[in-house]
Structures are given as C-alpha cells and as structure tokens.
N, C-alpha and C. Protein backbone atom coordinates (compact mmCIF):
# COMPACT_ATOMS: atom_id res chain seq x y z
N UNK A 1 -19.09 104.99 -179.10
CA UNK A 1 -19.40 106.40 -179.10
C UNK A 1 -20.78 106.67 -179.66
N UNK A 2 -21.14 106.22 -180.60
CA UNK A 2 -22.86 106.35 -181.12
C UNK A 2 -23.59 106.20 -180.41
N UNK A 3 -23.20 104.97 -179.54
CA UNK A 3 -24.18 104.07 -178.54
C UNK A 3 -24.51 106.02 -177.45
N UNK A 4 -23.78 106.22 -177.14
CA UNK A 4 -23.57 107.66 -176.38
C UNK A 4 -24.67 108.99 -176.99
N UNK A 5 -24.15 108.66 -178.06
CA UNK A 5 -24.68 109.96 -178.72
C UNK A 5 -26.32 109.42 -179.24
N UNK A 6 -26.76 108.31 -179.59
CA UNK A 6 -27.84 107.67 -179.32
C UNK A 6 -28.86 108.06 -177.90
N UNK A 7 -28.09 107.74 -176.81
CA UNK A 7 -28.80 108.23 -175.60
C UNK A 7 -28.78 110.03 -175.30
N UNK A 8 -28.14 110.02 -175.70
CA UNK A 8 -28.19 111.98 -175.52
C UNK A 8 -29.11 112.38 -175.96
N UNK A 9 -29.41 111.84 -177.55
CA UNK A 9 -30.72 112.25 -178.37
C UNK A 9 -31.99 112.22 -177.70
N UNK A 10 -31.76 110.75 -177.33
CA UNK A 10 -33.21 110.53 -176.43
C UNK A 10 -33.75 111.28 -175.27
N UNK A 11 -32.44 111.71 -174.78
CA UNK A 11 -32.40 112.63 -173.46
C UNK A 11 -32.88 113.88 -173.72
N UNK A 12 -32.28 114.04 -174.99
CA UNK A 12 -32.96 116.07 -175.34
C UNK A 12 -33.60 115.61 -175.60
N UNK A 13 -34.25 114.64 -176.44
CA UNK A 13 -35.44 114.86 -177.32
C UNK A 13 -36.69 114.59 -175.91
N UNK A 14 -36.32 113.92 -174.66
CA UNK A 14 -36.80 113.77 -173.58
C UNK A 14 -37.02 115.41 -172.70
N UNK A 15 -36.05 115.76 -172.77
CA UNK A 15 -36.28 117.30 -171.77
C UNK A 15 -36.97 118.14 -172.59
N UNK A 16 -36.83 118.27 -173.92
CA UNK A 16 -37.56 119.07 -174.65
C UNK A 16 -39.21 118.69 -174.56
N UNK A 17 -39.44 117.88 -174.87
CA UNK A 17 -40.82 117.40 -174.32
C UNK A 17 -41.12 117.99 -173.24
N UNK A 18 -40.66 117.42 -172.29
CA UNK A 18 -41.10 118.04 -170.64
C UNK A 18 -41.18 119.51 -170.51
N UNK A 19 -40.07 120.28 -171.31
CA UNK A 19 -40.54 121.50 -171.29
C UNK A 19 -41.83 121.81 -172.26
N UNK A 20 -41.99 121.79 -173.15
CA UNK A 20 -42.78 121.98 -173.95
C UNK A 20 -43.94 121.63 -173.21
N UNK A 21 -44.40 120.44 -172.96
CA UNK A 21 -45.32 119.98 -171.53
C UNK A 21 -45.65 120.77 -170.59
N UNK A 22 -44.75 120.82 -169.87
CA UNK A 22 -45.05 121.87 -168.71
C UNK A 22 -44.61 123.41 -168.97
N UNK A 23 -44.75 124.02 -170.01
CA UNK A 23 -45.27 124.75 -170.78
C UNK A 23 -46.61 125.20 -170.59
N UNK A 24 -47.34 123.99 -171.05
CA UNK A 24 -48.77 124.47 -170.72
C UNK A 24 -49.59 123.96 -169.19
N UNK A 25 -48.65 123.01 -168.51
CA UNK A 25 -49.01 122.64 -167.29
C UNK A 25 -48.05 122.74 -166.33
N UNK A 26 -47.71 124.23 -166.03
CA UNK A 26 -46.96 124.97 -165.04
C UNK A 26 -47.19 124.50 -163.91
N UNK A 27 -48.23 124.41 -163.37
CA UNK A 27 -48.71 124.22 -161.74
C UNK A 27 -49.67 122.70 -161.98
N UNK A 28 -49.44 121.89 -162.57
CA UNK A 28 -49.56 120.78 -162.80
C UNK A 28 -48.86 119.40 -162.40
N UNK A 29 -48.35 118.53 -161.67
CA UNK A 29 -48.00 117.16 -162.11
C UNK A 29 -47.77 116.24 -163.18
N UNK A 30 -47.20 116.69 -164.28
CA UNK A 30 -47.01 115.31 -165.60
C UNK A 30 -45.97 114.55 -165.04
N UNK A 31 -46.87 113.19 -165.36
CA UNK A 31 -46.92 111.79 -165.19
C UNK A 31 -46.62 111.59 -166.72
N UNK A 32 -45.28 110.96 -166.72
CA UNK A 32 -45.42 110.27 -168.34
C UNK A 32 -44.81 108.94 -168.06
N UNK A 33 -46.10 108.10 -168.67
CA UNK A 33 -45.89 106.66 -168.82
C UNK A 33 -44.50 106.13 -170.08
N UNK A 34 -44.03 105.81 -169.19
CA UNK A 34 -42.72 105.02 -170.33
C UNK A 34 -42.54 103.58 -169.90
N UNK A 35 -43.07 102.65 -170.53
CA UNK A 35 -43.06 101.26 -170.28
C UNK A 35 -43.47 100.84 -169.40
N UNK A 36 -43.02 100.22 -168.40
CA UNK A 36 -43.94 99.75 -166.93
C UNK A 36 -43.74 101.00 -165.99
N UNK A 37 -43.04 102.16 -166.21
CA UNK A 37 -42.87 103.22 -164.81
C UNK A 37 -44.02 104.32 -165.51
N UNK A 38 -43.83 104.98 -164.47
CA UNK A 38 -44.21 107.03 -164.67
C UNK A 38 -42.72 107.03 -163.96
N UNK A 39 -42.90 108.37 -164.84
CA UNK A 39 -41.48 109.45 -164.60
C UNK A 39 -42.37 110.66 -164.36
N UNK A 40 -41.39 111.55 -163.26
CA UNK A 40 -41.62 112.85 -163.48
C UNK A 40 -40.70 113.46 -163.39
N UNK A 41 -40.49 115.06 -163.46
CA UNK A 41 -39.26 115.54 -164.07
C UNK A 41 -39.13 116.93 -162.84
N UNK A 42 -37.88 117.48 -162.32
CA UNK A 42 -38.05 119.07 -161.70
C UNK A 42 -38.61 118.92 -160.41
N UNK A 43 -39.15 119.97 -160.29
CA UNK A 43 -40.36 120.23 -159.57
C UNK A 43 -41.65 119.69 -158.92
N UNK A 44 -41.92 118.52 -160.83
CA UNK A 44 -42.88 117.70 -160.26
C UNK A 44 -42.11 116.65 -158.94
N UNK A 45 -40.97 116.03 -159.48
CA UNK A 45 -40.31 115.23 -159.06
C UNK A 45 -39.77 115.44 -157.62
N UNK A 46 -39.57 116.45 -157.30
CA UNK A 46 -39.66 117.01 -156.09
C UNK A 46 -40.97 116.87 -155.31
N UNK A 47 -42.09 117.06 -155.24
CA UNK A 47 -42.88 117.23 -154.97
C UNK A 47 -43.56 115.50 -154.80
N UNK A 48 -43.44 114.65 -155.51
CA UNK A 48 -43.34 112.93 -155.43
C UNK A 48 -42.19 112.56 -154.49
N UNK A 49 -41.03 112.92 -154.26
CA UNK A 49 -40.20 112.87 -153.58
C UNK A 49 -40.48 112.71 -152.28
N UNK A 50 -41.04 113.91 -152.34
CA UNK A 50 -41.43 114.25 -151.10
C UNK A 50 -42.69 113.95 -150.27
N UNK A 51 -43.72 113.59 -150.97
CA UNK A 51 -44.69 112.78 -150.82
C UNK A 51 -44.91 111.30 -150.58
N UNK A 52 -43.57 110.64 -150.97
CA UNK A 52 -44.11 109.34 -151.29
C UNK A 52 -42.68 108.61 -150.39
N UNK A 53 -41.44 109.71 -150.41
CA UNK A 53 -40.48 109.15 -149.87
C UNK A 53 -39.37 108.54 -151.54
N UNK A 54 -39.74 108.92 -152.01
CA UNK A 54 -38.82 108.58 -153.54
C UNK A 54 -37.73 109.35 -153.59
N UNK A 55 -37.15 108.37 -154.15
CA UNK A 55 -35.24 109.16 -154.40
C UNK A 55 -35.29 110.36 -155.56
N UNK A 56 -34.94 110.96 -155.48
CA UNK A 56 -34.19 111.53 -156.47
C UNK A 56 -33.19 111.22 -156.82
N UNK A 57 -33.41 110.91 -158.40
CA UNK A 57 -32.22 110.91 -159.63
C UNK A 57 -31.61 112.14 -160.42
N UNK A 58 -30.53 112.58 -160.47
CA UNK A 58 -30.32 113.94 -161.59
C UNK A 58 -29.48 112.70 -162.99
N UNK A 59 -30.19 113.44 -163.65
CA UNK A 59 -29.97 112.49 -164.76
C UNK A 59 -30.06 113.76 -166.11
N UNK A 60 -29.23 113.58 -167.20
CA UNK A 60 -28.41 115.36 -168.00
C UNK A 60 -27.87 116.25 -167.35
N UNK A 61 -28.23 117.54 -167.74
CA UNK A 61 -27.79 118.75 -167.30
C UNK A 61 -29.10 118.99 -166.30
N UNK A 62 -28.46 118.56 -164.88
CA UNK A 62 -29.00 118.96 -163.80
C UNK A 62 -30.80 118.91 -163.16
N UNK A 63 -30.81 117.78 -164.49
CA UNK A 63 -32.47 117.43 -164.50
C UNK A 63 -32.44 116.66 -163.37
N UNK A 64 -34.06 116.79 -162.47
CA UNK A 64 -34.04 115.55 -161.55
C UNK A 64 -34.85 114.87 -161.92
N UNK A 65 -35.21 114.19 -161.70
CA UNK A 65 -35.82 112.57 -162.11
C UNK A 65 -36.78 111.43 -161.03
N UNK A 66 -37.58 111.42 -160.76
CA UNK A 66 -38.37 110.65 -160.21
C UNK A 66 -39.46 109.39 -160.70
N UNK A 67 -39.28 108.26 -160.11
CA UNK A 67 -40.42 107.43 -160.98
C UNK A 67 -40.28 106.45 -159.95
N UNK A 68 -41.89 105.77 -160.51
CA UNK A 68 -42.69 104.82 -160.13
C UNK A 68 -43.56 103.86 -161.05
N UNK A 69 -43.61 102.33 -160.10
CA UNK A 69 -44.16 100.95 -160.95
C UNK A 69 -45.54 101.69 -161.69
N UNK A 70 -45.81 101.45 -162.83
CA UNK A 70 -47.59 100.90 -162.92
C UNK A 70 -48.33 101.08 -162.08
N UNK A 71 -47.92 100.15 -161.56
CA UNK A 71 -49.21 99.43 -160.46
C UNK A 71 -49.16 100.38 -158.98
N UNK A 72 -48.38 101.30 -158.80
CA UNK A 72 -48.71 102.25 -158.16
C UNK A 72 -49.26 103.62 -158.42
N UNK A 73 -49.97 103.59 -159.42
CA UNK A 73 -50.78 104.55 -159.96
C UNK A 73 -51.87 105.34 -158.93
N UNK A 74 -52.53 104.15 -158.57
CA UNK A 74 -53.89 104.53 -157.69
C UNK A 74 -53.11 104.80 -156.61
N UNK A 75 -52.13 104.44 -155.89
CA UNK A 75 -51.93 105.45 -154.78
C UNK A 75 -51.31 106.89 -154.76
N UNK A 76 -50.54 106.87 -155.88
CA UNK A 76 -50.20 108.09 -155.92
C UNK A 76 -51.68 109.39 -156.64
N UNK A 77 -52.39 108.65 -157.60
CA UNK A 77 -53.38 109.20 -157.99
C UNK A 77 -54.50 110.07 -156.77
N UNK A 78 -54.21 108.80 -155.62
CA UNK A 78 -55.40 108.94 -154.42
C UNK A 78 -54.92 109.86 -153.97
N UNK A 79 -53.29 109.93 -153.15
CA UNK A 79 -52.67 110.90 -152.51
C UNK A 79 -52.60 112.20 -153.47
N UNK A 80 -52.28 112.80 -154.52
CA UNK A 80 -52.80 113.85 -155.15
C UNK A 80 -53.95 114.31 -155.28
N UNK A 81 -55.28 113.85 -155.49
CA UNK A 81 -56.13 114.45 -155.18
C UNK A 81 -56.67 114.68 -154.07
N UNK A 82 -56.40 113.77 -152.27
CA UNK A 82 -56.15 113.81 -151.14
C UNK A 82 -55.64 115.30 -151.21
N UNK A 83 -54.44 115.44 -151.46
CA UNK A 83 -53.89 116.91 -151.38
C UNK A 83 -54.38 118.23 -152.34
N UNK A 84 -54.70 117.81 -153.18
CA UNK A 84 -55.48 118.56 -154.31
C UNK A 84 -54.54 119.15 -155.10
N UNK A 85 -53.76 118.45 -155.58
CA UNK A 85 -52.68 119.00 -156.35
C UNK A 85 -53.28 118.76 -157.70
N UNK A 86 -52.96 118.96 -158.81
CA UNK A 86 -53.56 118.82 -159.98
C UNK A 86 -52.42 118.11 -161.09
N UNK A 87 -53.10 116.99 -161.22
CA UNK A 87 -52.19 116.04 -162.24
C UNK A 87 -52.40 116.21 -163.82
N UNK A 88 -51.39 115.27 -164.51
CA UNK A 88 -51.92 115.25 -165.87
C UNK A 88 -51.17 113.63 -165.89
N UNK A 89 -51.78 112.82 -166.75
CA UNK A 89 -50.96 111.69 -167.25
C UNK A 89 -51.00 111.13 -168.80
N UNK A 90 -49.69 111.49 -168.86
CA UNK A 90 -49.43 111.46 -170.50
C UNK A 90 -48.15 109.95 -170.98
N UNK A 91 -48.88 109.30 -171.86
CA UNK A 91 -48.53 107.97 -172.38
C UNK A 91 -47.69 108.35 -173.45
N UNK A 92 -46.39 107.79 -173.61
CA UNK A 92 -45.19 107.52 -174.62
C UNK A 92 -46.00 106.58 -175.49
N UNK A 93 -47.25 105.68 -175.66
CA UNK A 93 -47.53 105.08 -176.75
C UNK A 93 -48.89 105.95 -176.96
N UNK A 94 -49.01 106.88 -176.58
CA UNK A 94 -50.33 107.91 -177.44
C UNK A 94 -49.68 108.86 -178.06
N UNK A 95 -48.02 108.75 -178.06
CA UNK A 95 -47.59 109.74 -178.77
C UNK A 95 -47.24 110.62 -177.86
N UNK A 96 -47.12 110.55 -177.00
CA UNK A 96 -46.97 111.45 -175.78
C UNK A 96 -48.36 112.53 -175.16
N UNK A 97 -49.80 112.15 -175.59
CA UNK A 97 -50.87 113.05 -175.41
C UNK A 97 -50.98 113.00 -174.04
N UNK A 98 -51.95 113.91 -173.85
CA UNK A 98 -52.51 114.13 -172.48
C UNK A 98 -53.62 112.64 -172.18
N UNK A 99 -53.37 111.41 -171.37
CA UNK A 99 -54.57 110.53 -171.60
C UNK A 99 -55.76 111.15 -170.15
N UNK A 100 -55.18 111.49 -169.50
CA UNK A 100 -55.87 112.32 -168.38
C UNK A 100 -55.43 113.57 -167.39
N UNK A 101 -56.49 114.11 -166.99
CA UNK A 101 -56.01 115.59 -166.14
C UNK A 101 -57.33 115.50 -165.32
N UNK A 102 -56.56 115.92 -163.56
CA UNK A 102 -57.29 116.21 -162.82
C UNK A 102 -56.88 117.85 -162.69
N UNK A 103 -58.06 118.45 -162.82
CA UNK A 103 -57.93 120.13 -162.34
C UNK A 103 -58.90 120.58 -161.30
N UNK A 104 -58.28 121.10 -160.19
CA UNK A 104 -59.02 121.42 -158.55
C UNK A 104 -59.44 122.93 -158.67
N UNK A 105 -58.58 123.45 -159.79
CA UNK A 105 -59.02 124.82 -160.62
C UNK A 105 -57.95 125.79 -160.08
N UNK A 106 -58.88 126.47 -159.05
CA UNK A 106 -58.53 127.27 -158.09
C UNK A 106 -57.61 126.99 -156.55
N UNK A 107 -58.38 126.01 -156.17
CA UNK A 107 -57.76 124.84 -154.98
C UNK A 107 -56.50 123.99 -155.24
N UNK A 108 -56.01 123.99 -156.29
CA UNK A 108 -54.65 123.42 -157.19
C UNK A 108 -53.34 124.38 -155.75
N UNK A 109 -53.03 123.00 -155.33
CA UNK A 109 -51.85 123.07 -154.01
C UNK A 109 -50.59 123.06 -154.60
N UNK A 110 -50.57 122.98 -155.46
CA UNK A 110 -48.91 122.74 -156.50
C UNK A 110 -48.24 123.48 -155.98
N UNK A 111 -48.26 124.83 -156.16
CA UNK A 111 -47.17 125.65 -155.82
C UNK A 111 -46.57 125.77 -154.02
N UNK A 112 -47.54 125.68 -153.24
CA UNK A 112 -47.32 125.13 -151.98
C UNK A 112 -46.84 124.24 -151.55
N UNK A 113 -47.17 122.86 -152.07
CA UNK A 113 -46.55 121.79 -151.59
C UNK A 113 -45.20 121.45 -152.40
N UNK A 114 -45.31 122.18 -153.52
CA UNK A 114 -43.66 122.62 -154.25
C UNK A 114 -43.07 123.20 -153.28
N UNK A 115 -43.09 124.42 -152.38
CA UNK A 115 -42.49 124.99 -151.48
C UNK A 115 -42.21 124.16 -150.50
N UNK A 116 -42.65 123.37 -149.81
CA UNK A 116 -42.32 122.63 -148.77
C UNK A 116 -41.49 121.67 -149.09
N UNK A 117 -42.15 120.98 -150.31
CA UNK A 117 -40.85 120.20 -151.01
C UNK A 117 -39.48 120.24 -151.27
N UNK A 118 -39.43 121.37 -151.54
CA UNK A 118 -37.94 122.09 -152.39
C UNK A 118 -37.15 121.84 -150.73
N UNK A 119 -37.64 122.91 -149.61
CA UNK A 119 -36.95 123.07 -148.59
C UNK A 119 -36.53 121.55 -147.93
N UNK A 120 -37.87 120.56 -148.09
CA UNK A 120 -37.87 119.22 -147.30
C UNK A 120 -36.31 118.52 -148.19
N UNK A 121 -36.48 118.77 -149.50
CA UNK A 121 -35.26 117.71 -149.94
C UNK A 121 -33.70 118.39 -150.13
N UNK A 122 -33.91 119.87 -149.89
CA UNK A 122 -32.62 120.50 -149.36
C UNK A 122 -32.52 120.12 -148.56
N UNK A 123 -33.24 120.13 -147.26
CA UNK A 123 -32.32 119.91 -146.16
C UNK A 123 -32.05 118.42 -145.82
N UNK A 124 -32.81 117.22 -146.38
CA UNK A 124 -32.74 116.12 -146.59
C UNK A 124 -31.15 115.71 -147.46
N UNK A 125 -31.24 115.87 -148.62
CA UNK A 125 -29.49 115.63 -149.20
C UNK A 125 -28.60 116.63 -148.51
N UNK A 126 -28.54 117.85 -147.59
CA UNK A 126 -27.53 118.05 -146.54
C UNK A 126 -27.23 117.14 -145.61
N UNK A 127 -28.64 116.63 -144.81
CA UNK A 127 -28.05 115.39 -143.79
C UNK A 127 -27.54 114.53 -144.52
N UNK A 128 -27.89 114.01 -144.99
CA UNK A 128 -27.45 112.58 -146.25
C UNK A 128 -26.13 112.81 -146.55
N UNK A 129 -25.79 114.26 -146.80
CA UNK A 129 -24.23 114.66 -147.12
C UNK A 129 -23.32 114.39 -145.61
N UNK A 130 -23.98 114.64 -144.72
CA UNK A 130 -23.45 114.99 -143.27
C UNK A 130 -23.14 113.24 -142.79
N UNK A 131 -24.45 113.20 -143.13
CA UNK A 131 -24.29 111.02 -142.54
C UNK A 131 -22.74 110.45 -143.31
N UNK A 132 -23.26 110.74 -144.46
CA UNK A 132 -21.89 110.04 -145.76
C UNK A 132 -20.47 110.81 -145.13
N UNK A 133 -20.52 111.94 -144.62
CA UNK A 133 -19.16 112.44 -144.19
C UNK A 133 -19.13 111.47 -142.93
N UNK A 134 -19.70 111.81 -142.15
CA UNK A 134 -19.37 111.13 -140.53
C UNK A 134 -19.21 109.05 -140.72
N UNK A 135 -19.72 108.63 -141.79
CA UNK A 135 -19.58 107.09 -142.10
C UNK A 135 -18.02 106.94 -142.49
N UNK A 136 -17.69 108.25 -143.85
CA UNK A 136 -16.30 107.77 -144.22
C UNK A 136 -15.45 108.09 -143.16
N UNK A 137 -15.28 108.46 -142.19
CA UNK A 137 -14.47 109.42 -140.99
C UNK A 137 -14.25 108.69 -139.75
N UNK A 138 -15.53 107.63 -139.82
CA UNK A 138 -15.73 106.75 -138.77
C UNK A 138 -14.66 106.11 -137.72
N UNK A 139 -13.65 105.81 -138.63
CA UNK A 139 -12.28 105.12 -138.04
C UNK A 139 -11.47 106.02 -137.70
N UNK A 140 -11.34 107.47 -138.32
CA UNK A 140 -10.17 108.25 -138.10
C UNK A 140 -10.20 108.54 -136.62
N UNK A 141 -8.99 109.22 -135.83
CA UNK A 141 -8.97 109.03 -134.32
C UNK A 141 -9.70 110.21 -133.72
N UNK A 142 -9.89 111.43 -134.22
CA UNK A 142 -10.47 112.83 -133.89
C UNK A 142 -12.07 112.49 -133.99
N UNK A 143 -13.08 111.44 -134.43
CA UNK A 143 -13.93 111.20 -134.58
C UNK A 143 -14.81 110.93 -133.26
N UNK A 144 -14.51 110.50 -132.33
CA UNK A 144 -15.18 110.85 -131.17
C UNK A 144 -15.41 111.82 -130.75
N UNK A 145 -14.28 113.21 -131.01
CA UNK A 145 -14.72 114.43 -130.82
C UNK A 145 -15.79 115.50 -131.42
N UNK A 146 -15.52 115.25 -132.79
CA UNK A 146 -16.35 115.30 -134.36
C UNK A 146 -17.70 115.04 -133.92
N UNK A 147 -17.97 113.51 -133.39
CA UNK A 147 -19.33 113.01 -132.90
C UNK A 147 -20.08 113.81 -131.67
N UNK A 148 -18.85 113.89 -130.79
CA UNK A 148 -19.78 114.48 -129.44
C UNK A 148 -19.78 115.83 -129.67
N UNK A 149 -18.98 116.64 -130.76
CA UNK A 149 -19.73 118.17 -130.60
C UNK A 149 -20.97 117.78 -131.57
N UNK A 150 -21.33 117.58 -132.50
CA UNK A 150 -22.88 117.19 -132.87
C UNK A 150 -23.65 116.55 -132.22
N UNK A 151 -23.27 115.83 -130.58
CA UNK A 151 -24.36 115.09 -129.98
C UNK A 151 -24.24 116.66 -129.23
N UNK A 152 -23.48 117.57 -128.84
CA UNK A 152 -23.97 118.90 -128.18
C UNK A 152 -24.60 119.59 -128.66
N UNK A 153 -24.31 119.83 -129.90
CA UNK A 153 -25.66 120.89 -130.74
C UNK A 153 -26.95 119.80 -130.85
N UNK A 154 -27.04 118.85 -131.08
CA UNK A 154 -28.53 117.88 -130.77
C UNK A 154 -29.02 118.06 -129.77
N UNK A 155 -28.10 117.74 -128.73
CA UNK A 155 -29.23 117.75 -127.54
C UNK A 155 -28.78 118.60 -126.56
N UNK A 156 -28.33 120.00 -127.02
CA UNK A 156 -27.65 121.12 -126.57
C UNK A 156 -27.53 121.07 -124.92
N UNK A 157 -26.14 120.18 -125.27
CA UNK A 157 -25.09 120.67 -124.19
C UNK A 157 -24.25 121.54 -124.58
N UNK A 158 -24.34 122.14 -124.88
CA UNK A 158 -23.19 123.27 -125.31
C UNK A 158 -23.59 124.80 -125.28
C-alpha cells in the first residue's frame, strides 16, 4: 500500500507542476525531460499526438500523457518550429527550469493546431472503439450483416 501512495505523490506532485507550468505557458508546448524521454501533458500531448502519430496515455484523474526518446528531440524540435508552434523545454535535473523557449510571438499556431488536434484524436479513438467492437464480434453469426451495412454507409450503397 505505501508503494501506491508513494506513486500518487509523485503523480500530484507531477500534475501540480504542469499546471503551475502551463500557467505561465498557456499557448506554449512544455517538454519536460525526465530521464531518457520528454513527456507532455493535455493539450500539449494532443497536439504531439497528432503530429507525430503518438499514442495517447491517460494516466491519474483523466490526465493524458504523451512522450518521446531523447534522441528524438531534433525532429520534433524541427517539426514545431516548421509549424510555428511555440515550445518550452524544461529538465527534471535543473529542478524543473525553463532550459529553453522558442517564441514565434504573434505567429504562435498553438491554439489552431490544438483545434485540429482535439477533433483529429476524437474521431481517431471512436474508430479505434468501432475496429475493437467489430474484432471482438468477428465470430458471432449476425456479423456479416453488421459488416455489410458499414461497407454501405462507406461506399454508399444504401
């Protein structure tokens, strides 16, 4: 049970950060280095998701969760300023500081490509929900029918 309540700590004492963080970098990207990954959290995480093709994790109360190696820094670095989104990257061994920030100022795409994001990975975990239904169903005998009214709304015969 400690072992439990050990990780919970870390977890608030983890979301509290991120808020406090993006606090002051609302329309920002934080990147926080924790050992060999970046994590990002929400919104940002959405927005990497969706960019890069990364899973989403929900990990606490309804947090999402995204991360990547080290050593993929420079591409994700390249593809954000490519898009002009505005980053920050903050290190767990500086204490959690800011070690860098790109700001596009005015030209800062965050909130836009947040919008496209949000909708891209809604409707992304609906199919994903839809695939996982039609996989477990696969064998049952009504399933050919199941299949061909969704091959009619696809390629509207119907």
């Amino acid at each position: 049970m400690s072992g439990a309540r050990t990780e919970n700590k870390g977890f608030d004492f983890m979301n509290e950060l991120v808020k406090t963080i993006k606090e002051i970098h609302k329309e920002d990207i934080c990147l926080f280095k924790i050992g060999t990954f970046y994590h990002c959290y929400n919104r940002d995480a959405y927005i990497l998701a969706y960019l890069f093709g990364y899973k989403l994790k929900i990990t606490g109360e309804n947090t999402r969760e995204c991360g990547f190696p080290v050593n993929s820094l420079n591409k994700i670095r390249a593809k954000l300023e490519d898009k002009k989104i505005n980053y920050a990257i903050i290190d767990k061994r500086s204490n959690y500081d800011e070690e860098e920030f790109c700001n596009f100022k005015n030209l800062n795409r965050y909130r836009e490509i947040y919008e496209k994001s949000n909708i891209y990975i809604t409707y992304k975990g609906r199919i994903e929900n839809i695939n996982d239904f039609l996989l477990e169903h696969i064998n049952e005998k009504d399933f050919r029918k199941i299949l061909g009214r969704i091959e009619d709304i696809i390629y509207d015969r119907g």
